[in-house]
C-alpha atoms as a PDB file:
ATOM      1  CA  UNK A   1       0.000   0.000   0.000  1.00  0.00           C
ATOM      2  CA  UNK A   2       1.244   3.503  -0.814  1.00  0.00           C
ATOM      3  CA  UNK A   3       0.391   6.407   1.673  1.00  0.00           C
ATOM      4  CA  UNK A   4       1.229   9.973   1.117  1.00  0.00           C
ATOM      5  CA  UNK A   5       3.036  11.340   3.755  1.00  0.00           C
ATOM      6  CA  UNK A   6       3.441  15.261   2.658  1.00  0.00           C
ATOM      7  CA  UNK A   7      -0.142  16.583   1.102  1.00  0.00           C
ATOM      8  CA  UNK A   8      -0.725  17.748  -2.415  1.00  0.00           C
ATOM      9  CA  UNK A   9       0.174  21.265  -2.708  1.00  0.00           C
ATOM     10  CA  UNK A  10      -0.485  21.726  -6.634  1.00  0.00           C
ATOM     11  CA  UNK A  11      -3.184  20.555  -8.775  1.00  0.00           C
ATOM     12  CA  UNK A  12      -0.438  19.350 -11.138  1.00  0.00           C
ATOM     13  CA  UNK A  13       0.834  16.957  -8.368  1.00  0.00           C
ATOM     14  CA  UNK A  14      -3.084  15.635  -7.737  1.00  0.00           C
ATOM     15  CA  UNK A  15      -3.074  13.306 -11.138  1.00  0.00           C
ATOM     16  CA  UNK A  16       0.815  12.105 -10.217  1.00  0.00           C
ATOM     17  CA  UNK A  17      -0.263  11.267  -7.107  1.00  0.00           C
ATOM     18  CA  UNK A  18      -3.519   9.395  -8.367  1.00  0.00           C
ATOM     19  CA  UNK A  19      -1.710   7.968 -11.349  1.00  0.00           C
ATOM     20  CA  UNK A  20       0.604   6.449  -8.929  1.00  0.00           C
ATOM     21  CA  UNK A  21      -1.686   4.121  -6.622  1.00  0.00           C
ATOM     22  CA  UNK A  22      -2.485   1.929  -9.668  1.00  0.00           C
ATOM     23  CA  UNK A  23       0.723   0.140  -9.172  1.00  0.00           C
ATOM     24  CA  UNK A  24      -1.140  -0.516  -6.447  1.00  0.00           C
ATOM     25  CA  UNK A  25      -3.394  -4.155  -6.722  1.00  0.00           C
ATOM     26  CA  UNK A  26      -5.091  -2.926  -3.652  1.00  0.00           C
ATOM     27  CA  UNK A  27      -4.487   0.625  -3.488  1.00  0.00           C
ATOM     28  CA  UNK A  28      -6.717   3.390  -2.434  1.00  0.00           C
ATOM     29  CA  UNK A  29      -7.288   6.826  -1.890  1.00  0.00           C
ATOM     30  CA  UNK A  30      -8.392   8.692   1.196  1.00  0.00           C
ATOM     31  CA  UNK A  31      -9.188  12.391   0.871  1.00  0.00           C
ATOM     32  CA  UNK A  32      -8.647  14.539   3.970  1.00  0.00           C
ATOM     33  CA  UNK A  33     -10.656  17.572   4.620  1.00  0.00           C
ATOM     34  CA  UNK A  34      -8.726  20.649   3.399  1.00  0.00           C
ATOM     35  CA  UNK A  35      -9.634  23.917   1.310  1.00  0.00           C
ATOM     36  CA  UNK A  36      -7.102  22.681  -1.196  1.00  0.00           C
ATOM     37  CA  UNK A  37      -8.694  19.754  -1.976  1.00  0.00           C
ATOM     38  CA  UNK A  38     -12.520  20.751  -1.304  1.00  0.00           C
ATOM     39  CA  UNK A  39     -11.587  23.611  -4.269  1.00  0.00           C
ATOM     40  CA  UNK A  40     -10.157  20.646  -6.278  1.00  0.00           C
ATOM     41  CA  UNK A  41     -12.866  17.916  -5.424  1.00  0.00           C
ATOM     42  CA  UNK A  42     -13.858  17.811  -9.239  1.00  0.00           C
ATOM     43  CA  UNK A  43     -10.612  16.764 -10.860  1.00  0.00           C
ATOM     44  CA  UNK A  44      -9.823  14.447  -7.757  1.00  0.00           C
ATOM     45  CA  UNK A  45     -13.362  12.620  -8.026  1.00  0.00           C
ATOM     46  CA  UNK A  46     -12.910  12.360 -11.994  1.00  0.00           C
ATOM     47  CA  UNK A  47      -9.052  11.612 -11.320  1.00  0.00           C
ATOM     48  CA  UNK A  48      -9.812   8.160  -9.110  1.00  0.00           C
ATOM     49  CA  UNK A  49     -12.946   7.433 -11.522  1.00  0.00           C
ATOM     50  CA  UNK A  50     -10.392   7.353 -14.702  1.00  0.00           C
ATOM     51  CA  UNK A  51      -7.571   5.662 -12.876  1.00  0.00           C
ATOM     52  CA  UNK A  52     -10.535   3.030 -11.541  1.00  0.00           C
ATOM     53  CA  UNK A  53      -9.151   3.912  -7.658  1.00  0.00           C
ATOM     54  CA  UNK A  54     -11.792   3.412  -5.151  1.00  0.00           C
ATOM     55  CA  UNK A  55     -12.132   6.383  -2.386  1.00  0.00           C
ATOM     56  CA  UNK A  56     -13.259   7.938   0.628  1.00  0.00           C
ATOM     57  CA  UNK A  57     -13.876  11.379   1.123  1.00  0.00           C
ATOM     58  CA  UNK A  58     -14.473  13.741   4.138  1.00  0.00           C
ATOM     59  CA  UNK A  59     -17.859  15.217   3.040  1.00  0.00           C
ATOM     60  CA  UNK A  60     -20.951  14.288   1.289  1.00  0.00           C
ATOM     61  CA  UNK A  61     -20.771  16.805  -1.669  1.00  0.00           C
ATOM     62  CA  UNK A  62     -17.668  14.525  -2.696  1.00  0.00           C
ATOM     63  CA  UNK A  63     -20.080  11.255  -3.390  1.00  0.00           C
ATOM     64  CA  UNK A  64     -22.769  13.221  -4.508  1.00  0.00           C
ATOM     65  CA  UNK A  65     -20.400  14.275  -7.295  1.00  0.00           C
ATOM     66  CA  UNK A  66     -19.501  10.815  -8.041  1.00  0.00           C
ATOM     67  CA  UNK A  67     -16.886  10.128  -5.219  1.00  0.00           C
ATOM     68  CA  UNK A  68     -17.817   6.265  -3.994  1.00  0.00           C
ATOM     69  CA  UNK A  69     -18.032   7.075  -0.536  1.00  0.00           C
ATOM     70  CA  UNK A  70     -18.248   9.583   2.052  1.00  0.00           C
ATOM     71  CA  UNK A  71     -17.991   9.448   5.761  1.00  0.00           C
ATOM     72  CA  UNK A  72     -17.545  12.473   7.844  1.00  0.00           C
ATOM     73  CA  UNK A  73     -19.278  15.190   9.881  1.00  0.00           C
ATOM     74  CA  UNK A  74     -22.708  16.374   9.346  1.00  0.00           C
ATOM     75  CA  UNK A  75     -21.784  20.235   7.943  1.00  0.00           C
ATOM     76  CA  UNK A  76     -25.451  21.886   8.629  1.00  0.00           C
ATOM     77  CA  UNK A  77     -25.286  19.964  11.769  1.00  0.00           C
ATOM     78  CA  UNK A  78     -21.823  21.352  12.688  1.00  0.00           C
ATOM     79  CA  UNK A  79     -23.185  25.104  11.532  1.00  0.00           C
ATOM     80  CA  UNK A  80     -26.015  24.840  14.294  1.00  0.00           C
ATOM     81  CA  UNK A  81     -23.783  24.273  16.637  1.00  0.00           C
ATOM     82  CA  UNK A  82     -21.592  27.661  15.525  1.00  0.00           C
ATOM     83  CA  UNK A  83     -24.896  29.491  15.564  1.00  0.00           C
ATOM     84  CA  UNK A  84     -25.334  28.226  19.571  1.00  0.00           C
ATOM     85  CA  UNK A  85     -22.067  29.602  20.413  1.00  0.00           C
ATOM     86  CA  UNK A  86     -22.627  32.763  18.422  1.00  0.00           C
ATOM     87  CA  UNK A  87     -25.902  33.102  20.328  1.00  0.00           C
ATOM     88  CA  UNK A  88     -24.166  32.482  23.515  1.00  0.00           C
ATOM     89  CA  UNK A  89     -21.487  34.831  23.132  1.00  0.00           C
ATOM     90  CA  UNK A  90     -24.422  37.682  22.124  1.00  0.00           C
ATOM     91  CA  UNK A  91     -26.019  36.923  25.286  1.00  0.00           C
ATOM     92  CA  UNK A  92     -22.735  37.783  27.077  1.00  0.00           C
ATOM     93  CA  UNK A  93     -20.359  34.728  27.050  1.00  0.00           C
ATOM     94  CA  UNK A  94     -16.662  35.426  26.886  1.00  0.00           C
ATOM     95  CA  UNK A  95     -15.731  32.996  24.250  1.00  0.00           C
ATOM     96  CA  UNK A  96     -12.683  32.102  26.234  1.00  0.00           C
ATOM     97  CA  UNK A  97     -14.950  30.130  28.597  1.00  0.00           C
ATOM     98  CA  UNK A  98     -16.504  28.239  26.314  1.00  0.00           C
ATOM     99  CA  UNK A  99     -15.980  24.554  26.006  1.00  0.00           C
ATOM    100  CA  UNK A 100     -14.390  23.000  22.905  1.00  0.00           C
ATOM    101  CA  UNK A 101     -17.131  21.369  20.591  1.00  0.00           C
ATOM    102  CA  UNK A 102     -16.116  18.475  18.612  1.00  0.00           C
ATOM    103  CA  UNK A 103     -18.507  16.929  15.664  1.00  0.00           C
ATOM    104  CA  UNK A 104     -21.955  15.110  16.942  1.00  0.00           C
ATOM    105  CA  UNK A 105     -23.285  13.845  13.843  1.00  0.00           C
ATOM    106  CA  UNK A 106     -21.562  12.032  10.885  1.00  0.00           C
ATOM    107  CA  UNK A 107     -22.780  10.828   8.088  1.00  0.00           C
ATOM    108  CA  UNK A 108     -21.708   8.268   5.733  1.00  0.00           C
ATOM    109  CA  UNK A 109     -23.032   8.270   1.901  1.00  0.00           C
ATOM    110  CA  UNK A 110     -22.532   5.022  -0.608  1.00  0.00           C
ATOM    111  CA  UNK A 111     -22.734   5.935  -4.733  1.00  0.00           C
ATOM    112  CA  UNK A 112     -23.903   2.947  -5.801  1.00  0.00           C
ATOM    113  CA  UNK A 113     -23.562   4.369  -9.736  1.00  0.00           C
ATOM    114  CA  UNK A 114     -19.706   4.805  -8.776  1.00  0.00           C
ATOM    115  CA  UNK A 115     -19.456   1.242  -6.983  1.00  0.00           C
ATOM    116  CA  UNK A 116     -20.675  -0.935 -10.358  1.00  0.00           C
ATOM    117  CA  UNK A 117     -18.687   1.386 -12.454  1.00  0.00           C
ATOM    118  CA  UNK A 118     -15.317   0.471 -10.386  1.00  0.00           C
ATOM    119  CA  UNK A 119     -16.856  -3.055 -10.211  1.00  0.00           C
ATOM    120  CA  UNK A 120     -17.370  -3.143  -6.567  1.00  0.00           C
ATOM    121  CA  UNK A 121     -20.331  -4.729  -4.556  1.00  0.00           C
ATOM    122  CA  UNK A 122     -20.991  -2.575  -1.816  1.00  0.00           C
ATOM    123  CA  UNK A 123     -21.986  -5.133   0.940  1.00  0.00           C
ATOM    124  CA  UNK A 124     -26.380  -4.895   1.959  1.00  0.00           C
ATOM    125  CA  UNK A 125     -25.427  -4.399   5.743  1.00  0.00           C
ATOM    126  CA  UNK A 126     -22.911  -1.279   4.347  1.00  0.00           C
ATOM    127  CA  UNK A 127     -25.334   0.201   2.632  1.00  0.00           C
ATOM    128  CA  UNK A 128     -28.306  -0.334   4.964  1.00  0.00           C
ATOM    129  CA  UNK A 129     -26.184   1.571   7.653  1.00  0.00           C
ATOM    130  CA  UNK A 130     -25.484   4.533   5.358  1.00  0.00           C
ATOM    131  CA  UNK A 131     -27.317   7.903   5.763  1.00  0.00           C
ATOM    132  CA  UNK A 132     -27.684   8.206   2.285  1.00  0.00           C
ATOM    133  CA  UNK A 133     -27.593   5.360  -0.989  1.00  0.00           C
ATOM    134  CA  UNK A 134     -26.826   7.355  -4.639  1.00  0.00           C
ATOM    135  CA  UNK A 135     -27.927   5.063  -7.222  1.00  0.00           C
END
Protein backbone atom coordinates (compact mmCIF):
# COMPACT_ATOMS: atom_id res chain seq x y z
CA UNK A 1 0.00 0.00 0.00
CA UNK A 2 1.24 3.50 -0.81
CA UNK A 3 0.39 6.41 1.67
CA UNK A 4 1.23 9.97 1.12
CA UNK A 5 3.04 11.34 3.76
CA UNK A 6 3.44 15.26 2.66
CA UNK A 7 -0.14 16.58 1.10
CA UNK A 8 -0.73 17.75 -2.41
CA UNK A 9 0.17 21.27 -2.71
CA UNK A 10 -0.49 21.73 -6.63
CA UNK A 11 -3.18 20.56 -8.78
CA UNK A 12 -0.44 19.35 -11.14
CA UNK A 13 0.83 16.96 -8.37
CA UNK A 14 -3.08 15.64 -7.74
CA UNK A 15 -3.07 13.31 -11.14
CA UNK A 16 0.81 12.11 -10.22
CA UNK A 17 -0.26 11.27 -7.11
CA UNK A 18 -3.52 9.40 -8.37
CA UNK A 19 -1.71 7.97 -11.35
CA UNK A 20 0.60 6.45 -8.93
CA UNK A 21 -1.69 4.12 -6.62
CA UNK A 22 -2.49 1.93 -9.67
CA UNK A 23 0.72 0.14 -9.17
CA UNK A 24 -1.14 -0.52 -6.45
CA UNK A 25 -3.39 -4.15 -6.72
CA UNK A 26 -5.09 -2.93 -3.65
CA UNK A 27 -4.49 0.62 -3.49
CA UNK A 28 -6.72 3.39 -2.43
CA UNK A 29 -7.29 6.83 -1.89
CA UNK A 30 -8.39 8.69 1.20
CA UNK A 31 -9.19 12.39 0.87
CA UNK A 32 -8.65 14.54 3.97
CA UNK A 33 -10.66 17.57 4.62
CA UNK A 34 -8.73 20.65 3.40
CA UNK A 35 -9.63 23.92 1.31
CA UNK A 36 -7.10 22.68 -1.20
CA UNK A 37 -8.69 19.75 -1.98
CA UNK A 38 -12.52 20.75 -1.30
CA UNK A 39 -11.59 23.61 -4.27
CA UNK A 40 -10.16 20.65 -6.28
CA UNK A 41 -12.87 17.92 -5.42
CA UNK A 42 -13.86 17.81 -9.24
CA UNK A 43 -10.61 16.76 -10.86
CA UNK A 44 -9.82 14.45 -7.76
CA UNK A 45 -13.36 12.62 -8.03
CA UNK A 46 -12.91 12.36 -11.99
CA UNK A 47 -9.05 11.61 -11.32
CA UNK A 48 -9.81 8.16 -9.11
CA UNK A 49 -12.95 7.43 -11.52
CA UNK A 50 -10.39 7.35 -14.70
CA UNK A 51 -7.57 5.66 -12.88
CA UNK A 52 -10.53 3.03 -11.54
CA UNK A 53 -9.15 3.91 -7.66
CA UNK A 54 -11.79 3.41 -5.15
CA UNK A 55 -12.13 6.38 -2.39
CA UNK A 56 -13.26 7.94 0.63
CA UNK A 57 -13.88 11.38 1.12
CA UNK A 58 -14.47 13.74 4.14
CA UNK A 59 -17.86 15.22 3.04
CA UNK A 60 -20.95 14.29 1.29
CA UNK A 61 -20.77 16.81 -1.67
CA UNK A 62 -17.67 14.52 -2.70
CA UNK A 63 -20.08 11.25 -3.39
CA UNK A 64 -22.77 13.22 -4.51
CA UNK A 65 -20.40 14.27 -7.30
CA UNK A 66 -19.50 10.81 -8.04
CA UNK A 67 -16.89 10.13 -5.22
CA UNK A 68 -17.82 6.27 -3.99
CA UNK A 69 -18.03 7.07 -0.54
CA UNK A 70 -18.25 9.58 2.05
CA UNK A 71 -17.99 9.45 5.76
CA UNK A 72 -17.55 12.47 7.84
CA UNK A 73 -19.28 15.19 9.88
CA UNK A 74 -22.71 16.37 9.35
CA UNK A 75 -21.78 20.24 7.94
CA UNK A 76 -25.45 21.89 8.63
CA UNK A 77 -25.29 19.96 11.77
CA UNK A 78 -21.82 21.35 12.69
CA UNK A 79 -23.18 25.10 11.53
CA UNK A 80 -26.01 24.84 14.29
CA UNK A 81 -23.78 24.27 16.64
CA UNK A 82 -21.59 27.66 15.52
CA UNK A 83 -24.90 29.49 15.56
CA UNK A 84 -25.33 28.23 19.57
CA UNK A 85 -22.07 29.60 20.41
CA UNK A 86 -22.63 32.76 18.42
CA UNK A 87 -25.90 33.10 20.33
CA UNK A 88 -24.17 32.48 23.51
CA UNK A 89 -21.49 34.83 23.13
CA UNK A 90 -24.42 37.68 22.12
CA UNK A 91 -26.02 36.92 25.29
CA UNK A 92 -22.73 37.78 27.08
CA UNK A 93 -20.36 34.73 27.05
CA UNK A 94 -16.66 35.43 26.89
CA UNK A 95 -15.73 33.00 24.25
CA UNK A 96 -12.68 32.10 26.23
CA UNK A 97 -14.95 30.13 28.60
CA UNK A 98 -16.50 28.24 26.31
CA UNK A 99 -15.98 24.55 26.01
CA UNK A 100 -14.39 23.00 22.90
CA UNK A 101 -17.13 21.37 20.59
CA UNK A 102 -16.12 18.48 18.61
CA UNK A 103 -18.51 16.93 15.66
CA UNK A 104 -21.95 15.11 16.94
CA UNK A 105 -23.28 13.84 13.84
CA UNK A 106 -21.56 12.03 10.89
CA UNK A 107 -22.78 10.83 8.09
CA UNK A 108 -21.71 8.27 5.73
CA UNK A 109 -23.03 8.27 1.90
CA UNK A 110 -22.53 5.02 -0.61
CA UNK A 111 -22.73 5.93 -4.73
CA UNK A 112 -23.90 2.95 -5.80
CA UNK A 113 -23.56 4.37 -9.74
CA UNK A 114 -19.71 4.80 -8.78
CA UNK A 115 -19.46 1.24 -6.98
CA UNK A 116 -20.67 -0.93 -10.36
CA UNK A 117 -18.69 1.39 -12.45
CA UNK A 118 -15.32 0.47 -10.39
CA UNK A 119 -16.86 -3.06 -10.21
CA UNK A 120 -17.37 -3.14 -6.57
CA UNK A 121 -20.33 -4.73 -4.56
CA UNK A 122 -20.99 -2.58 -1.82
CA UNK A 123 -21.99 -5.13 0.94
CA UNK A 124 -26.38 -4.89 1.96
CA UNK A 125 -25.43 -4.40 5.74
CA UNK A 126 -22.91 -1.28 4.35
CA UNK A 127 -25.33 0.20 2.63
CA UNK A 128 -28.31 -0.33 4.96
CA UNK A 129 -26.18 1.57 7.65
CA UNK A 130 -25.48 4.53 5.36
CA UNK A 131 -27.32 7.90 5.76
CA UNK A 132 -27.68 8.21 2.28
CA UNK A 133 -27.59 5.36 -0.99
CA UNK A 134 -26.83 7.36 -4.64
CA UNK A 135 -27.93 5.06 -7.22
Amino acid sequence: MQAVVSPVQSPTEIETVIAGLTREATGGLVVLPSAFMATHRDSIVALAARYRIPAVYPYRFYAASGGLVSYGNNAVDAYRQSADYVDRILRGAKPTELPVQLPVKYELVVNLTTAKALGLDVPLHIQQLADEVIE
